[in-house]
C-alpha atoms as a PDB file:
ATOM      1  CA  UNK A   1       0.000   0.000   0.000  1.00  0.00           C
ATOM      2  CA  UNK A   2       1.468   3.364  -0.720  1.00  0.00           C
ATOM      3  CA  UNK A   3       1.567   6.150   1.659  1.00  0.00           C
ATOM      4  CA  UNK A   4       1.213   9.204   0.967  1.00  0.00           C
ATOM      5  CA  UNK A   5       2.149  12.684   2.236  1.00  0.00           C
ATOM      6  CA  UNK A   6       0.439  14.730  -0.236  1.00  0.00           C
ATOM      7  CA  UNK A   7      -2.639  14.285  -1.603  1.00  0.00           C
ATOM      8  CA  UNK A   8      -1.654  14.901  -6.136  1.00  0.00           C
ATOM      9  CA  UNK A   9      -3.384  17.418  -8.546  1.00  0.00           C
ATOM     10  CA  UNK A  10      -2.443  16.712 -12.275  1.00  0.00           C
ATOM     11  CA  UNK A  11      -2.072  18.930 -14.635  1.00  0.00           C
ATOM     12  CA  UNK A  12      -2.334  18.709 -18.794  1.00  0.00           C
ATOM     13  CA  UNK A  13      -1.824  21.642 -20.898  1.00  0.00           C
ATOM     14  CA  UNK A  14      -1.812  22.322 -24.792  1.00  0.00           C
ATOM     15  CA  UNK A  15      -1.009  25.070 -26.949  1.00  0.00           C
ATOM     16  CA  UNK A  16      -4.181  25.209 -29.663  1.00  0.00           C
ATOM     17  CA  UNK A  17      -3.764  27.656 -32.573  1.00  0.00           C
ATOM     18  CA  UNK A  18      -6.979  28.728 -32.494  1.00  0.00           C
ATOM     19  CA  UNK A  19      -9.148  32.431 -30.760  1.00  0.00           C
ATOM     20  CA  UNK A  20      -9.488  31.708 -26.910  1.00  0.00           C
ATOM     21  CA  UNK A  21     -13.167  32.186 -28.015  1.00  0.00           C
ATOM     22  CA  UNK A  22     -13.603  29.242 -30.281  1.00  0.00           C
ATOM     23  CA  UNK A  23     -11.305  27.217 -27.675  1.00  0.00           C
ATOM     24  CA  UNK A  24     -13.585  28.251 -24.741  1.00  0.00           C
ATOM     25  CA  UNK A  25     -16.694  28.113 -26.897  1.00  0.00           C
ATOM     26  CA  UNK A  26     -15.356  23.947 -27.552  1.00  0.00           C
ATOM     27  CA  UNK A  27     -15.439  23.400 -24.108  1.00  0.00           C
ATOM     28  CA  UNK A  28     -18.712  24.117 -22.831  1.00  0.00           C
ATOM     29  CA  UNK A  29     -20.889  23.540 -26.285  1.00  0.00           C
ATOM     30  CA  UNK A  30     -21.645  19.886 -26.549  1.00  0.00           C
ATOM     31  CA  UNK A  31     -22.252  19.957 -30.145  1.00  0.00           C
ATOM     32  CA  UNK A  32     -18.551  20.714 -30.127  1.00  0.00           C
ATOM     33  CA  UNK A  33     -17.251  18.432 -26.841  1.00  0.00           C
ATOM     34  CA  UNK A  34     -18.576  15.408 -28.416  1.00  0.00           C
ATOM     35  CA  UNK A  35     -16.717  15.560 -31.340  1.00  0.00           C
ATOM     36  CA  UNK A  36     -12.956  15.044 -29.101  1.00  0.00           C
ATOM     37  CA  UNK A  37     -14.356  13.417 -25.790  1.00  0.00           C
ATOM     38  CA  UNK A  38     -17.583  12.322 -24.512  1.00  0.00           C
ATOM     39  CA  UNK A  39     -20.514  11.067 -26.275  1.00  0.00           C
ATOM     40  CA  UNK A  40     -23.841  12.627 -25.526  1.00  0.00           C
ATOM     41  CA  UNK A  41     -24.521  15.645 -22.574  1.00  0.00           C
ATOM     42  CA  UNK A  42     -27.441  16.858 -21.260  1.00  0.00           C
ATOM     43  CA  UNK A  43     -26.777  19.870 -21.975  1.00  0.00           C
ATOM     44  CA  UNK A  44     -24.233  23.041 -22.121  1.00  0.00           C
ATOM     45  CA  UNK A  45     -21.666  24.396 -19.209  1.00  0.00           C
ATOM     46  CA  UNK A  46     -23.232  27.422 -17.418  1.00  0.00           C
ATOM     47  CA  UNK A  47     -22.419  28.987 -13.751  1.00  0.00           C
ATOM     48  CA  UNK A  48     -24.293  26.801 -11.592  1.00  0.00           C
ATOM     49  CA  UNK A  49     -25.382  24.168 -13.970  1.00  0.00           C
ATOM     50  CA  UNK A  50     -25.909  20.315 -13.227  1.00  0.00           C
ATOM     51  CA  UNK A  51     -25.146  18.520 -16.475  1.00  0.00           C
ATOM     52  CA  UNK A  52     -24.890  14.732 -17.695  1.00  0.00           C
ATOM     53  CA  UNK A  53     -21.976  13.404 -19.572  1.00  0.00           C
ATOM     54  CA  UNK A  54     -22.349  10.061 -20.980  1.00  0.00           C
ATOM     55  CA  UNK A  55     -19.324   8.124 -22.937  1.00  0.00           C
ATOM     56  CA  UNK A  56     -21.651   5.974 -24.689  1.00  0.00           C
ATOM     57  CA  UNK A  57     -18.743   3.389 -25.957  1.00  0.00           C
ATOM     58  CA  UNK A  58     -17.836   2.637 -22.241  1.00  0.00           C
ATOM     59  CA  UNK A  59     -21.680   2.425 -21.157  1.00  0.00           C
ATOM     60  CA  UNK A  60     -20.643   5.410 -18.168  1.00  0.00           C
ATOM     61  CA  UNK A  61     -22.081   8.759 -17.398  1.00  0.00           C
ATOM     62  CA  UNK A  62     -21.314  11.179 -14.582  1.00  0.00           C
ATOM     63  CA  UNK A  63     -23.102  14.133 -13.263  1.00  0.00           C
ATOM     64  CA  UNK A  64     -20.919  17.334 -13.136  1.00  0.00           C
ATOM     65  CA  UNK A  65     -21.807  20.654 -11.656  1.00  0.00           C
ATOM     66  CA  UNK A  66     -20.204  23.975 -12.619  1.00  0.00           C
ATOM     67  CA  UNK A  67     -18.723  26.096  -9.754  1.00  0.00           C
ATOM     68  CA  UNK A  68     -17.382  28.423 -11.538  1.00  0.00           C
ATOM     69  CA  UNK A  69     -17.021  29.793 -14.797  1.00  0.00           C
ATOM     70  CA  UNK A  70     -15.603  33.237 -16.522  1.00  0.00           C
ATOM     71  CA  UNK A  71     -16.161  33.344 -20.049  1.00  0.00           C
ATOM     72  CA  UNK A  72     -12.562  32.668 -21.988  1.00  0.00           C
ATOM     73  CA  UNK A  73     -11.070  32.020 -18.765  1.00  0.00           C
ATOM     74  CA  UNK A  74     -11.868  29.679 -16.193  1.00  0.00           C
ATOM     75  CA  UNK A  75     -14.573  27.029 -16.326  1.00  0.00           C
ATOM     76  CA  UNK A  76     -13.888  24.949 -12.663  1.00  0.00           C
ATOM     77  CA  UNK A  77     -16.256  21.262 -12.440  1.00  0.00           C
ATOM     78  CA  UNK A  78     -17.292  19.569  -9.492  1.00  0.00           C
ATOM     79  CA  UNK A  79     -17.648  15.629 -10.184  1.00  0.00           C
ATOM     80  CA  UNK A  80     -19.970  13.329  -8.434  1.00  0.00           C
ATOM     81  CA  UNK A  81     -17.261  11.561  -7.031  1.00  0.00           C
ATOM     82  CA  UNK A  82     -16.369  15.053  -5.489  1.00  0.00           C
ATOM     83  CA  UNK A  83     -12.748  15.480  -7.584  1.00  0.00           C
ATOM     84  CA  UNK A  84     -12.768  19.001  -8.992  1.00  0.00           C
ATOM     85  CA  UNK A  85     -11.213  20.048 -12.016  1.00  0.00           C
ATOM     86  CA  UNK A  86     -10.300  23.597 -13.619  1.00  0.00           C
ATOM     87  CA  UNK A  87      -9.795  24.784 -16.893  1.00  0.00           C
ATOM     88  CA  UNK A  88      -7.533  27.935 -17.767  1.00  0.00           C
ATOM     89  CA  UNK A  89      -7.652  29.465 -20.883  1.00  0.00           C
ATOM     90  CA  UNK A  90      -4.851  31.866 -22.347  1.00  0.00           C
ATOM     91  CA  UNK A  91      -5.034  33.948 -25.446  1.00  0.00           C
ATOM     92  CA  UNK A  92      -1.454  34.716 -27.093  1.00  0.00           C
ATOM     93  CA  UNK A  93      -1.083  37.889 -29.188  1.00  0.00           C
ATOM     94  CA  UNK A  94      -0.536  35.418 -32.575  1.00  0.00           C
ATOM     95  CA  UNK A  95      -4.676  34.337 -32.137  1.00  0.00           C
ATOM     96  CA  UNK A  96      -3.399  31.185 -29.912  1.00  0.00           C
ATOM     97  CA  UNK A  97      -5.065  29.835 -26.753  1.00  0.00           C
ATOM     98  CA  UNK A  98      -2.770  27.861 -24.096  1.00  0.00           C
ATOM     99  CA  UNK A  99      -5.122  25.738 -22.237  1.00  0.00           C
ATOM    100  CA  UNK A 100      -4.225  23.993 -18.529  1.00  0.00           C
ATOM    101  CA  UNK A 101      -6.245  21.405 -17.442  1.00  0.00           C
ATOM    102  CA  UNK A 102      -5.679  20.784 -13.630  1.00  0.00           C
ATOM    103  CA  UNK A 103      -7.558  17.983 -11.096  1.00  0.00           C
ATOM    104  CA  UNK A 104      -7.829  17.769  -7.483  1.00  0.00           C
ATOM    105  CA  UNK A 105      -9.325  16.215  -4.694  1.00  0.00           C
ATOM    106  CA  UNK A 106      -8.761  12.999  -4.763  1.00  0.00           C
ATOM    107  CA  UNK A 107      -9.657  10.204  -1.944  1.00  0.00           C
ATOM    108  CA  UNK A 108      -9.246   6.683  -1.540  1.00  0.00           C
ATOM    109  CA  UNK A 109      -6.323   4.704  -0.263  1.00  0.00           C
ATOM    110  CA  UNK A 110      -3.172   5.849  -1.156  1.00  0.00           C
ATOM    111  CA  UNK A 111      -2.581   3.441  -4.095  1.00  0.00           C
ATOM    112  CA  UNK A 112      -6.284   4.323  -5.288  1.00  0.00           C
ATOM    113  CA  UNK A 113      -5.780   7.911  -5.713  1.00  0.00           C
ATOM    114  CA  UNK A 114      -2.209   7.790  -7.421  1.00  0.00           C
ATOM    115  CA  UNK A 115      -3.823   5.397 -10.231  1.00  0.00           C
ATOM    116  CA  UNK A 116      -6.794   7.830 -10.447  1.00  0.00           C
ATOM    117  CA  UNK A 117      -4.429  10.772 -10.770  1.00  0.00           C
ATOM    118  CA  UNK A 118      -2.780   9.066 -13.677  1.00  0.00           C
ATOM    119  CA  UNK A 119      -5.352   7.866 -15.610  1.00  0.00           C
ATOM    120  CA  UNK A 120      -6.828  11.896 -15.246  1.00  0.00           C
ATOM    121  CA  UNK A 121      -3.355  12.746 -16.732  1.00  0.00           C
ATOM    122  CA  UNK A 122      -3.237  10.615 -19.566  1.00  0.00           C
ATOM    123  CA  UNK A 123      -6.967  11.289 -20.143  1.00  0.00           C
ATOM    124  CA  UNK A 124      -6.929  15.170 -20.154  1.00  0.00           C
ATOM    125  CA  UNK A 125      -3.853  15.127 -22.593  1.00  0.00           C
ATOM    126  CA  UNK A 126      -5.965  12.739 -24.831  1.00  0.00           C
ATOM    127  CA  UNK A 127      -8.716  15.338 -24.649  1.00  0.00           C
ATOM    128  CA  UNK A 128      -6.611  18.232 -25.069  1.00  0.00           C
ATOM    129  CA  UNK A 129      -5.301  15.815 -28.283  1.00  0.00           C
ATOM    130  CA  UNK A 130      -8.392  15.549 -29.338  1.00  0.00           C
ATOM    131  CA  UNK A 131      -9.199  19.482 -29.565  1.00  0.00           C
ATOM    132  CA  UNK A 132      -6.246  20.421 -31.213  1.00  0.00           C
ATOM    133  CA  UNK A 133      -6.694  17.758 -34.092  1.00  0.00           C
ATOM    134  CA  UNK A 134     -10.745  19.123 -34.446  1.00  0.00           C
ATOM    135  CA  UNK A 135      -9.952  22.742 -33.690  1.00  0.00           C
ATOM    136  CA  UNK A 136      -6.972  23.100 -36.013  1.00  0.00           C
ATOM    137  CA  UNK A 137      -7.422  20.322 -38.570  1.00  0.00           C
ATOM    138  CA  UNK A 138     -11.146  19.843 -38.440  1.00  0.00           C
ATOM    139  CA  UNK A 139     -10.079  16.102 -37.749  1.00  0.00           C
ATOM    140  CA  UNK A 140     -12.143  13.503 -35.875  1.00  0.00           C
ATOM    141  CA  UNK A 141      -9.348  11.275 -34.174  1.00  0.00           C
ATOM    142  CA  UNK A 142     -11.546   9.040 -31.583  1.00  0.00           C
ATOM    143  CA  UNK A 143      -9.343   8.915 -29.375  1.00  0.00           C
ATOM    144  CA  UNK A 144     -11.201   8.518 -25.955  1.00  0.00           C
ATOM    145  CA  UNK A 145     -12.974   5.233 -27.959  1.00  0.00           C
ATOM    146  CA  UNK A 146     -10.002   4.107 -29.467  1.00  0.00           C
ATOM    147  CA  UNK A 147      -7.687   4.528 -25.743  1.00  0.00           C
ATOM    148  CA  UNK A 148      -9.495   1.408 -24.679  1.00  0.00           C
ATOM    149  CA  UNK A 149     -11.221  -0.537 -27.439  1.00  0.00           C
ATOM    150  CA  UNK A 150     -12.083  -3.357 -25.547  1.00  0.00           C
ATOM    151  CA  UNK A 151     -13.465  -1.685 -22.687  1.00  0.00           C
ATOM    152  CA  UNK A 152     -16.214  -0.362 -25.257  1.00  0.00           C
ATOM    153  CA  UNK A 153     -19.719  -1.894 -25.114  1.00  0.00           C
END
């Protein structure tokens, strides 16, 4: 069992070439989000909001609520499970948008939460994968499917 002395947050980030707008915009709007990373949602990010996410291919869904959220800048979840995690967006003067993807919060034993916090790693960077291919290439890539084909349903 490992012991730890501080609980992790994990952080992803990506340069996008695209207007913190459209990057922001990709984020909340579920006609968008489903194209790089879950399925189906109830509906679209708004201060306060309760929303369903459902990643049909894995037969899951989770219920998210929004904390907090300043248009082209912060958009911070709260998940069922009680892990939080934040989005920061930032514009560059060449029409860029540097986004940071950061989770906290985790519980469990100690060997529980480090395997949580790295899966959330690796699955933020696929996401933030995902959005650059769509955003700059107008590419479908599949990649929250295709991570772990056999897990689909």
């Amino acid at each position: 069992m490992t012991t730890l002395n501080q609980i992790p947050s994990v952080k992803a980030a990506m340069l996008i070439r695209s207007s913190i707008d459209k990057v922001f915009e990709a984020f909340i709007n579920p006609d968008v989000t489903t194209k790089f990373w879950f399925t189906q949602s109830s509906g679209r990010l708004e201060q306060g909001s309760h929303v369903r996410w459902d990643w049909e291919m894995y037969g899951v869904s989770d219920e998210i609520h929004v904390k907090e959220m300043h248009e082209n800048k912060r958009i911070l979840l709260e998940w069922s499970d009680q892990t939080e995690t934040e989005w920061l967006f930032t514009s560059s003067a060449d029409n860029t948008t540097y986004v940071t993807i950061t989770s906290s919060g985790y519980t469990g034993s100690g060997d529980e939460i480090v395997q949580r916090a790295i899966d959330d790693m690796g699955g933020y960077t696929i996401v933030l994968c995902g959005l650059k291919a769509y955003l700059e290439h107008n590419i479908v890539l599949n990649l929250v499917a295709d991570k772990a084909p056999d897990a689909n349903v």
